[in-house]
N, C-alpha and C. Protein backbone atom coordinates (compact mmCIF):
# COMPACT_ATOMS: atom_id res chain seq x y z
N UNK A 1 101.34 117.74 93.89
CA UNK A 1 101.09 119.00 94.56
C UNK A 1 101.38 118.92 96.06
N UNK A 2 102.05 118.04 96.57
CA UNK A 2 102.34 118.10 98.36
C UNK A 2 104.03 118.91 98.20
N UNK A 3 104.13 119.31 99.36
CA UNK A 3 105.17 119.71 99.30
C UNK A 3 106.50 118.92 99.85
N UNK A 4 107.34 119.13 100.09
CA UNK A 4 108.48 117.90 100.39
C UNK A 4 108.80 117.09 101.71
N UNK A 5 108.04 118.19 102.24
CA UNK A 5 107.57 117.40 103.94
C UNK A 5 106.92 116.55 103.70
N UNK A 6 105.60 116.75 103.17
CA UNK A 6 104.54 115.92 102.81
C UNK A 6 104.82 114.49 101.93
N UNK A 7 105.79 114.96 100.74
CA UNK A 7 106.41 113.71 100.27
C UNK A 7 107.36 112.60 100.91
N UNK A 8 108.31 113.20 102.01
CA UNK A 8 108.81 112.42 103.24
C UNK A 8 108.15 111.62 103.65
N UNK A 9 106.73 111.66 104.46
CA UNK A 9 105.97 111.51 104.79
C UNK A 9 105.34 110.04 104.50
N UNK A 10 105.20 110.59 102.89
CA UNK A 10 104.50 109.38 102.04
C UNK A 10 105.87 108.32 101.90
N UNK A 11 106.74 109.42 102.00
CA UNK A 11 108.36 108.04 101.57
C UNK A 11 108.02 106.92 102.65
N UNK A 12 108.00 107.68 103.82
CA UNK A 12 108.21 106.76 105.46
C UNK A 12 107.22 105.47 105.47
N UNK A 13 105.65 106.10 104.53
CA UNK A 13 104.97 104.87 104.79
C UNK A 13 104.95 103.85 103.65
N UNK A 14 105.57 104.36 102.33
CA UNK A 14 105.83 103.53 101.33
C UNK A 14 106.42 102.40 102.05
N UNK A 15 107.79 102.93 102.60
CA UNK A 15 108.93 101.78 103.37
C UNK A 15 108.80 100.72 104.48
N UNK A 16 107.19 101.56 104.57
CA UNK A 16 106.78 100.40 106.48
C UNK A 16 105.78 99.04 105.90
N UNK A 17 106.30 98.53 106.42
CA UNK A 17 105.07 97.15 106.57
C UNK A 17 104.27 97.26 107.64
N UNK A 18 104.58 98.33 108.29
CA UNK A 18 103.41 97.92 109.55
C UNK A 18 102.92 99.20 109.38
N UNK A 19 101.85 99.72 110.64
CA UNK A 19 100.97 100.53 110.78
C UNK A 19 101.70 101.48 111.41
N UNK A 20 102.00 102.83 111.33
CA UNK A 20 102.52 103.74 112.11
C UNK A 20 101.64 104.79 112.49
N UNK A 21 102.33 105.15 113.98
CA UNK A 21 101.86 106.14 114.69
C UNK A 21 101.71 107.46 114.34
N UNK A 22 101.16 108.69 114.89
CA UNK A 22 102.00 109.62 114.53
C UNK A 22 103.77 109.90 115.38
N UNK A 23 103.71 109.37 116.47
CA UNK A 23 104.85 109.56 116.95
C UNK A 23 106.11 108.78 116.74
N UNK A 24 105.39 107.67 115.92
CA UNK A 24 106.93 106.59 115.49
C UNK A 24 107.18 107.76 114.33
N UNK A 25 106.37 107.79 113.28
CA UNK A 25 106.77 108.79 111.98
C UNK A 25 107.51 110.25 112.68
N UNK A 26 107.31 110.94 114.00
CA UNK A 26 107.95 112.01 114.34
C UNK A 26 109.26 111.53 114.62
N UNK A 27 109.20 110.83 115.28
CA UNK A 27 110.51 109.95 115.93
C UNK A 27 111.74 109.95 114.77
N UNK A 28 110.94 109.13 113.85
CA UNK A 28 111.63 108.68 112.54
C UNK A 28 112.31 109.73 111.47
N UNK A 29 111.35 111.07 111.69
CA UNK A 29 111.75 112.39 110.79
C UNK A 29 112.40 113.14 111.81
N UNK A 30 112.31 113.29 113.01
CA UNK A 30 113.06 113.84 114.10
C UNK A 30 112.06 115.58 113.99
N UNK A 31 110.90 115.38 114.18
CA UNK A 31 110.02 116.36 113.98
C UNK A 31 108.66 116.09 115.22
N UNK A 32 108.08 116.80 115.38
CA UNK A 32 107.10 117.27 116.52
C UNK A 32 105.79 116.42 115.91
N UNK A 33 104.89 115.25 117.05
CA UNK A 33 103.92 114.80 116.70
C UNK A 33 102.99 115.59 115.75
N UNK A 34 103.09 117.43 116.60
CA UNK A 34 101.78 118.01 116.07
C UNK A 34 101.85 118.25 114.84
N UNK A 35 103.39 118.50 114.34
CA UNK A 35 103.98 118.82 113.13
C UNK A 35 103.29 117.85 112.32
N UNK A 36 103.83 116.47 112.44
CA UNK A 36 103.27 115.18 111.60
C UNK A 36 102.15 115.36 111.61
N UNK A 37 101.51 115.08 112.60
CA UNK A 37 99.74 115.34 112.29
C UNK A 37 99.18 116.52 111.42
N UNK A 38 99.58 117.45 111.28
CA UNK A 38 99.81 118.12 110.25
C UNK A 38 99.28 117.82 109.17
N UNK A 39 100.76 117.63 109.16
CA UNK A 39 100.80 116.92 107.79
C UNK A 39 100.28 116.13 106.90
N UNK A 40 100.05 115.45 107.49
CA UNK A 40 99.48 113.88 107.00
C UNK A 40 97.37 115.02 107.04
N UNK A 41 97.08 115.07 107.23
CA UNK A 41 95.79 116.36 107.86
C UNK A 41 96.02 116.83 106.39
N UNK A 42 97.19 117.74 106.29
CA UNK A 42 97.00 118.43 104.69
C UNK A 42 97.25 117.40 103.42
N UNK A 43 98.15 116.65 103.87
CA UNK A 43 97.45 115.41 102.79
C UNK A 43 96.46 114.66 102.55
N UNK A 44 95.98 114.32 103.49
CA UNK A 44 94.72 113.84 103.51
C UNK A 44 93.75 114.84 102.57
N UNK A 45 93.76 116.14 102.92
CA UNK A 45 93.10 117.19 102.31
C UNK A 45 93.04 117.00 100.58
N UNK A 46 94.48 117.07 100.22
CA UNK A 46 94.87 116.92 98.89
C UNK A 46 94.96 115.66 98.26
N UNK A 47 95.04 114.73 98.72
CA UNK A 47 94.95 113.56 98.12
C UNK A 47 94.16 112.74 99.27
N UNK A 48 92.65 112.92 98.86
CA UNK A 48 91.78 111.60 99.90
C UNK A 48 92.26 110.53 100.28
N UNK A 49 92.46 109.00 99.67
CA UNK A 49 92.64 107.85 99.35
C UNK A 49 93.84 107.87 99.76
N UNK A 50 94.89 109.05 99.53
CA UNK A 50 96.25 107.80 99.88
C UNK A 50 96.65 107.33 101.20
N UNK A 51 96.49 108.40 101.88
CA UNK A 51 96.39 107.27 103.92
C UNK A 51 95.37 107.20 104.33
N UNK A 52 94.93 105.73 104.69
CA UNK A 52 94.29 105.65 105.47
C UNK A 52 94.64 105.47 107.20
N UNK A 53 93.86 105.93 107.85
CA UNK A 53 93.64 106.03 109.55
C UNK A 53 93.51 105.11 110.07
N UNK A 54 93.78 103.80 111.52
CA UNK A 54 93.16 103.39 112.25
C UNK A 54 92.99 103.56 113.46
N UNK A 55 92.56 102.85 114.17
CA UNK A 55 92.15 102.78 115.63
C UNK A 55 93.00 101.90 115.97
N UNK A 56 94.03 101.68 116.90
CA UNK A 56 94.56 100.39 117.18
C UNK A 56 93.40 100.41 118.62
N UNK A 57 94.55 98.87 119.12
CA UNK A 57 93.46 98.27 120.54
C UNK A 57 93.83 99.23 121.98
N UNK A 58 94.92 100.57 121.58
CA UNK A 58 94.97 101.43 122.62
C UNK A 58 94.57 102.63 122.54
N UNK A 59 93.57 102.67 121.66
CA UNK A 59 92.92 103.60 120.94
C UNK A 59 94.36 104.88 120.73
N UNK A 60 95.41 104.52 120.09
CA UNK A 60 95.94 105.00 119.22
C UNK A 60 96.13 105.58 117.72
N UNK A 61 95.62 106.54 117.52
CA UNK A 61 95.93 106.53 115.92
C UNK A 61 97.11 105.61 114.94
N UNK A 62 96.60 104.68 114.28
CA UNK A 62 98.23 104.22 113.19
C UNK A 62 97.83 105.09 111.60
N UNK A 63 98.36 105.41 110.97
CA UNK A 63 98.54 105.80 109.42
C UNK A 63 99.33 104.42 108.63
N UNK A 64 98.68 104.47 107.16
CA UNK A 64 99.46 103.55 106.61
C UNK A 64 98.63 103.78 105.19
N UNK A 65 99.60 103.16 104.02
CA UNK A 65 99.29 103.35 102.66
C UNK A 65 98.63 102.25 102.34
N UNK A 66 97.34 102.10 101.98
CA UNK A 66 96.92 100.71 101.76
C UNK A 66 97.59 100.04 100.36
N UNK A 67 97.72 98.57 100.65
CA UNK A 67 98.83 97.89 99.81
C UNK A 67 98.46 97.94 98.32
N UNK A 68 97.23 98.21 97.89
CA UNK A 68 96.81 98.28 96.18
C UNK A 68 97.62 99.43 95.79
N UNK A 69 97.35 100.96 97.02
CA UNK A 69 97.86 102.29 96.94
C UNK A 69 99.18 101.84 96.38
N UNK A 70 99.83 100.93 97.56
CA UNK A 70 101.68 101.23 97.65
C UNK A 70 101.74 100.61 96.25
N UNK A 71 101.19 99.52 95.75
CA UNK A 71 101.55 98.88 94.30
C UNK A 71 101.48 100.16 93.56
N UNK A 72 100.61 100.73 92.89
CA UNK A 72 100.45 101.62 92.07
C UNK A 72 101.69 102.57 92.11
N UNK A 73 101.86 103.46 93.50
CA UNK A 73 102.89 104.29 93.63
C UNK A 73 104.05 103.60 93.28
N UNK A 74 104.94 102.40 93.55
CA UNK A 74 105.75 102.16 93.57
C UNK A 74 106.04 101.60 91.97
N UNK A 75 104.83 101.70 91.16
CA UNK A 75 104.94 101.25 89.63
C UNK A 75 105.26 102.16 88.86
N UNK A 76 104.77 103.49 89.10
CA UNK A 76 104.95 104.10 88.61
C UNK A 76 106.15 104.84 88.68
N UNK A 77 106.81 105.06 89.96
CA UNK A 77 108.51 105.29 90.38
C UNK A 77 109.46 104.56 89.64
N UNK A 78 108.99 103.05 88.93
CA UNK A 78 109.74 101.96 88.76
C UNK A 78 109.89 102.88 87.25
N UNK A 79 108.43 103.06 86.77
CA UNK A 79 108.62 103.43 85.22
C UNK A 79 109.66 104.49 85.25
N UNK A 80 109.25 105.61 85.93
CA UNK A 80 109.58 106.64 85.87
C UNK A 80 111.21 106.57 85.36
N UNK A 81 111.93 105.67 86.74
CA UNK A 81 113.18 105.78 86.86
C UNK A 81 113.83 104.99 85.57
N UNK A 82 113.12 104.13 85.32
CA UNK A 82 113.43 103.31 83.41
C UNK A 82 113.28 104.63 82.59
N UNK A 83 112.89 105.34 82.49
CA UNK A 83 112.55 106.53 81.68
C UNK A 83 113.79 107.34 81.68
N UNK A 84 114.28 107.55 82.50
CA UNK A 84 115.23 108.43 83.00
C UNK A 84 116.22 107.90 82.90
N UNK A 85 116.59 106.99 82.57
CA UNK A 85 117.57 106.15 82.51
C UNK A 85 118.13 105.89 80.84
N UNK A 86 116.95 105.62 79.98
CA UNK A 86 117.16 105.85 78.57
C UNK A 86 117.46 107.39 78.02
């Protein structure tokens, strides 16, 4: 139920190993911090659990998919695409 912004979104942090900002993820989509914050705001809404928030040491916001999350998501993409394939 997110819409395709929102799925971008989740793509960008599937792909990161590290912790992102909101402004590296604007940077990265070529879209407006407030936009991202947004976003990630109405996902959060709709799906609790899948980003979590931190605090870095410049009291920066980072976003990121916690790694049990990214396993699951990325298992089920794996099936999916075997599915689709037969």
């Amino acid at each position: 139920n997110l819409t395709t912004n929102e799925r971008a979104i989740i793509y960008v942090l599937l792909n990161s190993d590290i912790k992102l900002s909101y402004e590296d993820i604007a940077v990265m989509m070529g879209k407006r911090k407030s936009t991202i914050r947004g976003q990630i705001n109405s996902i959060r809404q709709k799906s609790g659990s899948l980003i979590e928030e931190v605090l870095s040491e410049n009291n920066k916001k980072r976003v990121f998919i916690p790694e049990k999350t990214k396993e699951v998501l990325l298992k089920s993409r794996k099936v999916r695409n075997k599915r689709k394939k037969l």
